[in-house]
Protein backbone atom coordinates (compact mmCIF):
# COMPACT_ATOMS: atom_id res chain seq x y z
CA UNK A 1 17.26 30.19 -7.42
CA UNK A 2 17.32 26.62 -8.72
CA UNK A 3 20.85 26.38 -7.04
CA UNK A 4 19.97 27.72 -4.04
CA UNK A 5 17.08 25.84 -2.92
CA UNK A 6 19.23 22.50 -3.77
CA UNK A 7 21.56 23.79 -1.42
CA UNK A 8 19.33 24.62 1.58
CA UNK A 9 17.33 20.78 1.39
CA UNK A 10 21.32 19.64 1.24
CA UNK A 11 22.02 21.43 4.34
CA UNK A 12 18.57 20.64 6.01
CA UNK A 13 18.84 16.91 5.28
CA UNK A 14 22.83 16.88 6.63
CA UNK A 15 22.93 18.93 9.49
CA UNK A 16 21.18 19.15 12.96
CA UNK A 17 18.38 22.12 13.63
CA UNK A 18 16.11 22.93 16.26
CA UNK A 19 12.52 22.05 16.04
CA UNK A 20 11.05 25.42 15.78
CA UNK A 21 13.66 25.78 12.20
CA UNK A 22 12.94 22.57 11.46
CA UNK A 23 9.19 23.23 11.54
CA UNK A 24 9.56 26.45 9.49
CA UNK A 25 11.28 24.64 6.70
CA UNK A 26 8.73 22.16 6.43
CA UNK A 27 6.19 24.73 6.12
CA UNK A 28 8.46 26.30 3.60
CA UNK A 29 8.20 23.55 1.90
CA UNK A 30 4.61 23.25 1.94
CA UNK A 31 4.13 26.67 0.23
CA UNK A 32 3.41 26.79 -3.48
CA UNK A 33 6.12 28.97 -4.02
CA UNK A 34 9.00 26.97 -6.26
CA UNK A 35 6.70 24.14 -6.18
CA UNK A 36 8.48 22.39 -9.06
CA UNK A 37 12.26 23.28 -7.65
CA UNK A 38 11.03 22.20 -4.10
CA UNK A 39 10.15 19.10 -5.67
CA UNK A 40 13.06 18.21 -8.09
CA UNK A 41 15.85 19.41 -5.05
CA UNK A 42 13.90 16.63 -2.69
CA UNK A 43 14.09 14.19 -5.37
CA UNK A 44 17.72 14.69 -6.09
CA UNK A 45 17.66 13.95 -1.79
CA UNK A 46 16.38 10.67 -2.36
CA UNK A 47 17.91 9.42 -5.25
CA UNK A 48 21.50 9.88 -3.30
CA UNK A 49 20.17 8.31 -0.43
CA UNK A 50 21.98 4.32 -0.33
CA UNK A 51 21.33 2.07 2.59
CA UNK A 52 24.59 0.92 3.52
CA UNK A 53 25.56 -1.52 6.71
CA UNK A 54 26.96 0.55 9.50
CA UNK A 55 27.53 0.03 13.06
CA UNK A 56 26.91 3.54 14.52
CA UNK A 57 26.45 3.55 18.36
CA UNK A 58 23.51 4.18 19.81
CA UNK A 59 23.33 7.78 20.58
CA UNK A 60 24.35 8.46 16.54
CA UNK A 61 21.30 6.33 15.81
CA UNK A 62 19.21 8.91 18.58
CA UNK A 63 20.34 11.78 16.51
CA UNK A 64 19.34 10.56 13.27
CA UNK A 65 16.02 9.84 15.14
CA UNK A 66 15.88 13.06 17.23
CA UNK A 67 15.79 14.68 13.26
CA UNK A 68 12.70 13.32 12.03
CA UNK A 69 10.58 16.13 14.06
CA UNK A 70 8.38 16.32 11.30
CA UNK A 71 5.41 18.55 12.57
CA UNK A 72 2.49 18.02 13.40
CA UNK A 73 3.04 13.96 13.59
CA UNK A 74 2.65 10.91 15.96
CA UNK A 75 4.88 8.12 15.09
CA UNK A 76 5.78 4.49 16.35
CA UNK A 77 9.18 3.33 16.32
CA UNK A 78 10.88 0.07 16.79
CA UNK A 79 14.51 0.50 15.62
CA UNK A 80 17.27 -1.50 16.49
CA UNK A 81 20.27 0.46 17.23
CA UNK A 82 22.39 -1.38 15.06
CA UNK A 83 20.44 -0.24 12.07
CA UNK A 84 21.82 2.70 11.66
CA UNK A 85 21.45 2.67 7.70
CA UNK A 86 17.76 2.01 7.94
CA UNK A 87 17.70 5.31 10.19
CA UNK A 88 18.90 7.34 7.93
CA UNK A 89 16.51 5.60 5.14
CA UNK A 90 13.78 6.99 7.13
CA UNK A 91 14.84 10.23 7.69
CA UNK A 92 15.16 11.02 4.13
CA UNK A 93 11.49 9.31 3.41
CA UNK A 94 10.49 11.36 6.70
CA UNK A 95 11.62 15.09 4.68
CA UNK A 96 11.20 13.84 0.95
CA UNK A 97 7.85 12.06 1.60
CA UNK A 98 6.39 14.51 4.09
CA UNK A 99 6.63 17.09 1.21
CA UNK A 100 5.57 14.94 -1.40
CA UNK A 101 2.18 13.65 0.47
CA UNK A 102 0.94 16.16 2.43
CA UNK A 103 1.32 18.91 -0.80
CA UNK A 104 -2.03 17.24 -1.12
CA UNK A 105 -3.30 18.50 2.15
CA UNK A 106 -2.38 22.50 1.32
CA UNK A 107 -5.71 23.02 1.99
CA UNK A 108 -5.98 21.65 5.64
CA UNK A 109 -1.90 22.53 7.41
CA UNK A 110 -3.42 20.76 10.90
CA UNK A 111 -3.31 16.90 9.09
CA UNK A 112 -1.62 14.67 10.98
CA UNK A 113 0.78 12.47 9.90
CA UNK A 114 1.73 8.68 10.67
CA UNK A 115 4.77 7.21 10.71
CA UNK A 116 5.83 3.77 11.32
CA UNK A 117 8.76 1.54 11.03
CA UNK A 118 9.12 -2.11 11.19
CA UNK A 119 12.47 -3.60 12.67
CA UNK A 120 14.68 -5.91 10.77
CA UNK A 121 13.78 -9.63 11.70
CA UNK A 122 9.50 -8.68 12.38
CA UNK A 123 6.89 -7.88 10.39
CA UNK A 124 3.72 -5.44 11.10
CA UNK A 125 0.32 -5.27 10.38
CA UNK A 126 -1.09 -1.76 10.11
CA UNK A 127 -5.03 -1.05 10.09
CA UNK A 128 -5.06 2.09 7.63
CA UNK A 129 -7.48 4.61 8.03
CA UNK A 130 -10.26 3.68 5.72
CA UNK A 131 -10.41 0.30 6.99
CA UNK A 132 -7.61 -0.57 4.43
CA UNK A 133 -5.06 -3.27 5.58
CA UNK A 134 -1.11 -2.90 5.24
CA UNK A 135 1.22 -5.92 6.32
CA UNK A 136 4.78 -4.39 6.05
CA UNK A 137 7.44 -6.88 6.22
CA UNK A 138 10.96 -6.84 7.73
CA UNK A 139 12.78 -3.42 7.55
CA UNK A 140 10.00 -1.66 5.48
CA UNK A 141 8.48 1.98 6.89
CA UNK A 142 5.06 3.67 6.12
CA UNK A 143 4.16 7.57 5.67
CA UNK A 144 0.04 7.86 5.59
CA UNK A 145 -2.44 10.89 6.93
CA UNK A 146 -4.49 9.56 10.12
CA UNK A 147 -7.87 10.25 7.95
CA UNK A 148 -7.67 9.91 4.65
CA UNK A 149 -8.97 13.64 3.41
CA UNK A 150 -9.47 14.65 -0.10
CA UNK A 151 -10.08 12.74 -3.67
CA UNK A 152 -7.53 10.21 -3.15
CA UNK A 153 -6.18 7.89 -0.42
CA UNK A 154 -2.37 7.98 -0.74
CA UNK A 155 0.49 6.16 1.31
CA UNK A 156 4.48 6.08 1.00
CA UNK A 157 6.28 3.15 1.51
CA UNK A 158 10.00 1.87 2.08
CA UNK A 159 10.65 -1.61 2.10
CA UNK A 160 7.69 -4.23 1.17
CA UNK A 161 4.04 -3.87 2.15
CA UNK A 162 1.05 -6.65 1.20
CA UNK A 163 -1.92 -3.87 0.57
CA UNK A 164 -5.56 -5.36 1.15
CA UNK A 165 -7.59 -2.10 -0.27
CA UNK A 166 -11.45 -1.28 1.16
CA UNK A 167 -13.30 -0.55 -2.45
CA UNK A 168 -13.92 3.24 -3.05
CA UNK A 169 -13.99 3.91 -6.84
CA UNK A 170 -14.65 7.44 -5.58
CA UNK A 171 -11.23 7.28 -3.82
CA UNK A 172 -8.52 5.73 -5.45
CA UNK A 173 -5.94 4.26 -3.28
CA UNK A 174 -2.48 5.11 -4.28
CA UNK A 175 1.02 3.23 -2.89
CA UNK A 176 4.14 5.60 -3.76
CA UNK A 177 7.32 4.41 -3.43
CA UNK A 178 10.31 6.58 -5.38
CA UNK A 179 10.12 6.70 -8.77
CA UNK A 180 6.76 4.30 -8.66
CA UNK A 181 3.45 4.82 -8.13
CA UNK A 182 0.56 1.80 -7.71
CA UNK A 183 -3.28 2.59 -7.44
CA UNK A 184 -5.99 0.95 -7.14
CA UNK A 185 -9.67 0.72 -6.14
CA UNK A 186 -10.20 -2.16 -4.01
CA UNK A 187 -7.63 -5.22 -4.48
CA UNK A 188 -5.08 -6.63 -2.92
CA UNK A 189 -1.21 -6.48 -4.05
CA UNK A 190 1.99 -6.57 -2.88
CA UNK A 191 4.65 -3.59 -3.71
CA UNK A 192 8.60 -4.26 -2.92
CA UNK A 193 10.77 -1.26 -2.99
CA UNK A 194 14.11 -1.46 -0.35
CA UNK A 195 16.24 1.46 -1.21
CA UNK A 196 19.13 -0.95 -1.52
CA UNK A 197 17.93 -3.27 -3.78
CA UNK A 198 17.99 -1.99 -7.83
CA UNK A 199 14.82 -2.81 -8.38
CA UNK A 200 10.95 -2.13 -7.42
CA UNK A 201 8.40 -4.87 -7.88
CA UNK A 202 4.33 -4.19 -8.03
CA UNK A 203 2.44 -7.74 -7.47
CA UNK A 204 -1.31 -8.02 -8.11
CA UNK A 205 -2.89 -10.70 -6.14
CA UNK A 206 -6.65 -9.97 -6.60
CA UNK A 207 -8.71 -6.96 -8.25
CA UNK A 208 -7.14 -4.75 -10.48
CA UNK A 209 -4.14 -1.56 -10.41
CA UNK A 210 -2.40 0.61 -12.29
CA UNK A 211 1.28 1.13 -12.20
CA UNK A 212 3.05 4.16 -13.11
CA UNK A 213 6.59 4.90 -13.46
CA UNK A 214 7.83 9.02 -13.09
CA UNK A 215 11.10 8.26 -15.28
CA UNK A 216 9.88 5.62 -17.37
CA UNK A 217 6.67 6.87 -19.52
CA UNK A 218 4.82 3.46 -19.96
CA UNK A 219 2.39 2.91 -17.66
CA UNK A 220 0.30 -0.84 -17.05
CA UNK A 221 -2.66 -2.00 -15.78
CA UNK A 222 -2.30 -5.75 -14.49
CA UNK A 223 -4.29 -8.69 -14.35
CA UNK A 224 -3.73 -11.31 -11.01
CA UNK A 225 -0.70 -12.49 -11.03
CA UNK A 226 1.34 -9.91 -13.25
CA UNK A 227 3.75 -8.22 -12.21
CA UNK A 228 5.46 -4.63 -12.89
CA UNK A 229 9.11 -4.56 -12.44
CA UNK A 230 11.04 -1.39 -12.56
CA UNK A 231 14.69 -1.34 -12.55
CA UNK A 232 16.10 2.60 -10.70
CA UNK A 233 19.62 2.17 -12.65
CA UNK A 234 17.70 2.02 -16.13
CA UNK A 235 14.85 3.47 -15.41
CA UNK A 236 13.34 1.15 -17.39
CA UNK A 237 10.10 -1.05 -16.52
CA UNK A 238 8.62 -4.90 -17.75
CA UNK A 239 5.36 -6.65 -17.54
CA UNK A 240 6.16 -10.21 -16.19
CA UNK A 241 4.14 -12.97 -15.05
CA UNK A 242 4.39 -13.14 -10.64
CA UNK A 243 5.13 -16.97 -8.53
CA UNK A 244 2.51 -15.44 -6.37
CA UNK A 245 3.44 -18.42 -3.99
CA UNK A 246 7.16 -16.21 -3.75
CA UNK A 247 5.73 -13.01 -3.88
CA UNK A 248 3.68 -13.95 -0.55
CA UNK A 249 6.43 -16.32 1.23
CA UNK A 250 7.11 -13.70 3.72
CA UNK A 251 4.05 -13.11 4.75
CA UNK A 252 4.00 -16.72 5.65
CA UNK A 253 7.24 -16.83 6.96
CA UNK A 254 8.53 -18.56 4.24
CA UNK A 255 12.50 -17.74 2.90
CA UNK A 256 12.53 -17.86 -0.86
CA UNK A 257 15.76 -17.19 -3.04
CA UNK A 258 15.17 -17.38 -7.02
CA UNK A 259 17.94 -16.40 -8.82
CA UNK A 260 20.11 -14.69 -6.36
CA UNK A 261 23.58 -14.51 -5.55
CA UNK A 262 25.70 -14.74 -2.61
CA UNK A 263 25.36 -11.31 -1.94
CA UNK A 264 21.55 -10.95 -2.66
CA UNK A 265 21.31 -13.98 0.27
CA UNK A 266 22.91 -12.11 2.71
CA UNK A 267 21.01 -9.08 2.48
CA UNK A 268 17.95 -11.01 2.61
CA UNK A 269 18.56 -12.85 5.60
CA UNK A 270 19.83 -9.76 7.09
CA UNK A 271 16.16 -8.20 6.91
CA UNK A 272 14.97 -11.74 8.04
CA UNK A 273 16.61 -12.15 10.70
CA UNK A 274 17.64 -8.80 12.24
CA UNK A 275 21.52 -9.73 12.05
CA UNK A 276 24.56 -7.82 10.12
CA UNK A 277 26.85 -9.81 7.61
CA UNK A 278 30.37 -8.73 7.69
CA UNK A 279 32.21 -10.56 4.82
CA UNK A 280 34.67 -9.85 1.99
CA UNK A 281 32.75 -9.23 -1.16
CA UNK A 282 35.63 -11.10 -3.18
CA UNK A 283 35.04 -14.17 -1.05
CA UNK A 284 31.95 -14.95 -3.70
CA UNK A 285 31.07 -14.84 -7.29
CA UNK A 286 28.43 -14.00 -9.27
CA UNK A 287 26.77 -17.43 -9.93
CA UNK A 288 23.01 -17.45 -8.92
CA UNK A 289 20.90 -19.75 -6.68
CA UNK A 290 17.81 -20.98 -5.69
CA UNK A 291 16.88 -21.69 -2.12
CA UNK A 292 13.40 -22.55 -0.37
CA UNK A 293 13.16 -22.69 3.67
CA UNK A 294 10.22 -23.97 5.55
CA UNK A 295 8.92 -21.82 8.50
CA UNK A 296 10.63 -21.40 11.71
CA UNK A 297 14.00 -22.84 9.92
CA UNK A 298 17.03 -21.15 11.80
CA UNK A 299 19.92 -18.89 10.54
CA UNK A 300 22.20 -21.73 11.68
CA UNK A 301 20.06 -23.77 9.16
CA UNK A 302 20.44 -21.97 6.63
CA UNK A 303 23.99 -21.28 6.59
CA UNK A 304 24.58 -24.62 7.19
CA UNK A 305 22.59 -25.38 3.72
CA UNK A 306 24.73 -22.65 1.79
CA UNK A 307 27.93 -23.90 3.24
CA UNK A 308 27.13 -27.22 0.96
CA UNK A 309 25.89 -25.62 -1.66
CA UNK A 310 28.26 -22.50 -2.23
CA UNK A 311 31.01 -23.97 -0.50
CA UNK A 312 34.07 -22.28 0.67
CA UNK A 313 33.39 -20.41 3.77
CA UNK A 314 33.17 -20.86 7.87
CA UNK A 315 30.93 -18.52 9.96
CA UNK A 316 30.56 -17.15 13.26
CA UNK A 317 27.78 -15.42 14.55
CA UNK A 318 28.27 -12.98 17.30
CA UNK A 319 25.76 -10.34 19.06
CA UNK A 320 23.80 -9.00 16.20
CA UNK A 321 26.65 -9.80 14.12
CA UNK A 322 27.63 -12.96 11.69
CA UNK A 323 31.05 -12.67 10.40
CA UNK A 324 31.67 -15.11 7.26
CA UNK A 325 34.99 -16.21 6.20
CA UNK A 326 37.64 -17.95 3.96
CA UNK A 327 37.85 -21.62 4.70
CA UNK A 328 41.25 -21.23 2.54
């Protein structure tokens, strides 16, 4: 059995249906039946799924996108066609999380779903429900019920979300995200979880949460300005003291780099700035850097300021593309 329902999420997450099948599996899902199987198969989904720079055309993007019929839902899209990686991000979160949430919501099969995805290069602010506000930055998607219904309040996130939280100690609000889950009563806190990036990072800014970890058993409630940071190769998890003033740079448009390399730069400014980096991996090493830009400061400015600092490289930047090269 265990075997077999693996292989039919495989084949429903790989292959195009029709909307009525695609309906009936997600009621399938929904049933109690194999609850735990259901549950481990979709998790085995999402664990395999890597965001990885591609530049499918646009109608491969429209059929990743003509997937997520996840029923009954109203969704907002802005996707750039380019992105095809982040498309396929969101239609695993789309199957895995639709499963995951709205389990809670057995009880009630006509709850509506929302769905929305920010572009690479913007950032989003989303009025919640309950009054609760999400700011989602750059290449970051969010999975919530249009009324919150039930004993708790809970959301799924891709990407990185600043959370300010209406108080309801009768109705905890609860951030999931993978292998992490962040609740809280009324606060506000930032959570950080791109699937290509090894590791998810819970901020507390005001109040008070609780951060929980499915692989890794310890579980933490922070004081402002600690931090939870959970690494997805080791499934292991610290307790580290936050520079709130990088943990909110985005939000103020600010471009922060502590501690990253070349690599780590690039895939940064790609969410930044809405742009793909085509370069060989070799062309860099693994030395680490740290980089603070001002508002409104330009790609060109930037590259400019790595070219004297890193050294050894030219670029180009072409129509949603910057290729980097060899100055050898």
């Amino acid at each position: 059995m265990k075997n077999y329902i693996q292989k039919l999420i495989d084949r429903f997450t790989r292959f195009n249906y029709s909307d009525s099948l695609t309906n009936e599996i997600h009621r399938w899902l929904l049933q109690n039946r194999h609850e735990d199987l259901k549950e481990e198969a979709l998790r085995k989904v999402w664990n395999e799924t890597k965001a990885k720079s591609d530049s499918r055309t646009e109608e491969s993007l429209q059929q990743v996108l003509h997937r997520l019929q996840v029923s009954p839902v109203s969704r907002t899209y802005e996707m750039s066609v380019w992105r095809y990686a982040a498309a396929v991000a969101v239609l695993c979160v789309s199957i895995v999380s639709t499963f995951w949430l709205t389990k809670h919501y057995v009880e009630q099969p006509s709850v509506s779903m929302v769905e929305k995805y920010i572009r690479y290069g913007e950032t989003g602010v989303i009025n919640l429900p309950d009054g609760s506000v999400a700011h989602l930055n750059s290449g970051s998607y969010i999975l919530y019920p249009d009324n919150f219904e039930g004993n708790t309040r809970v959301v799924h996130l891709i990407g990185e979300a600043n959370f300010k939280v209406v108080k309801n100690p009768n109705k905890p609000f609860i951030v999931k995200s993978a292998d992490v889950s962040v609740t809280a009563l009324g606060t506000e806190f930032d959570v950080e979880a791109y699937p290509e990036e090894d590791e998810i990072v819970a901020t507390l800014l005001n109040g008070k949460i609780k951060v929980e970890t499915t692989m890794d058993t310890t579980s933490y409630v922070l004081s402002p300005g600690e931090q939870v940071v959970y690494n997805k190769k080791t499934a292991q998890s610290q307790l580290v003291m936050a520079r709130l003033s990088d943990v909110t740079a985005w939000q103020r448009g600010e471009i922060i780099f502590r501690g990253c390399t070349a690599g780590e730069v690039f895939q940064q400014l790609e969410r930044y700035y809405g742009i793909t980096f085509r370069y060989n991996p070799n062309l860099f090493n693994e030395d680490k850097y740290n980089f603070k830009f001002k508002r409104n400061a330009s790609m060109e400015d930037i590259l400019e300021v790595l070219q004297i600092v890193i050294g050894n490289f030219d670029y180009q930047v072409g129509e949603h593309i910057c290729y980097i090269k060899s100055r050898r």
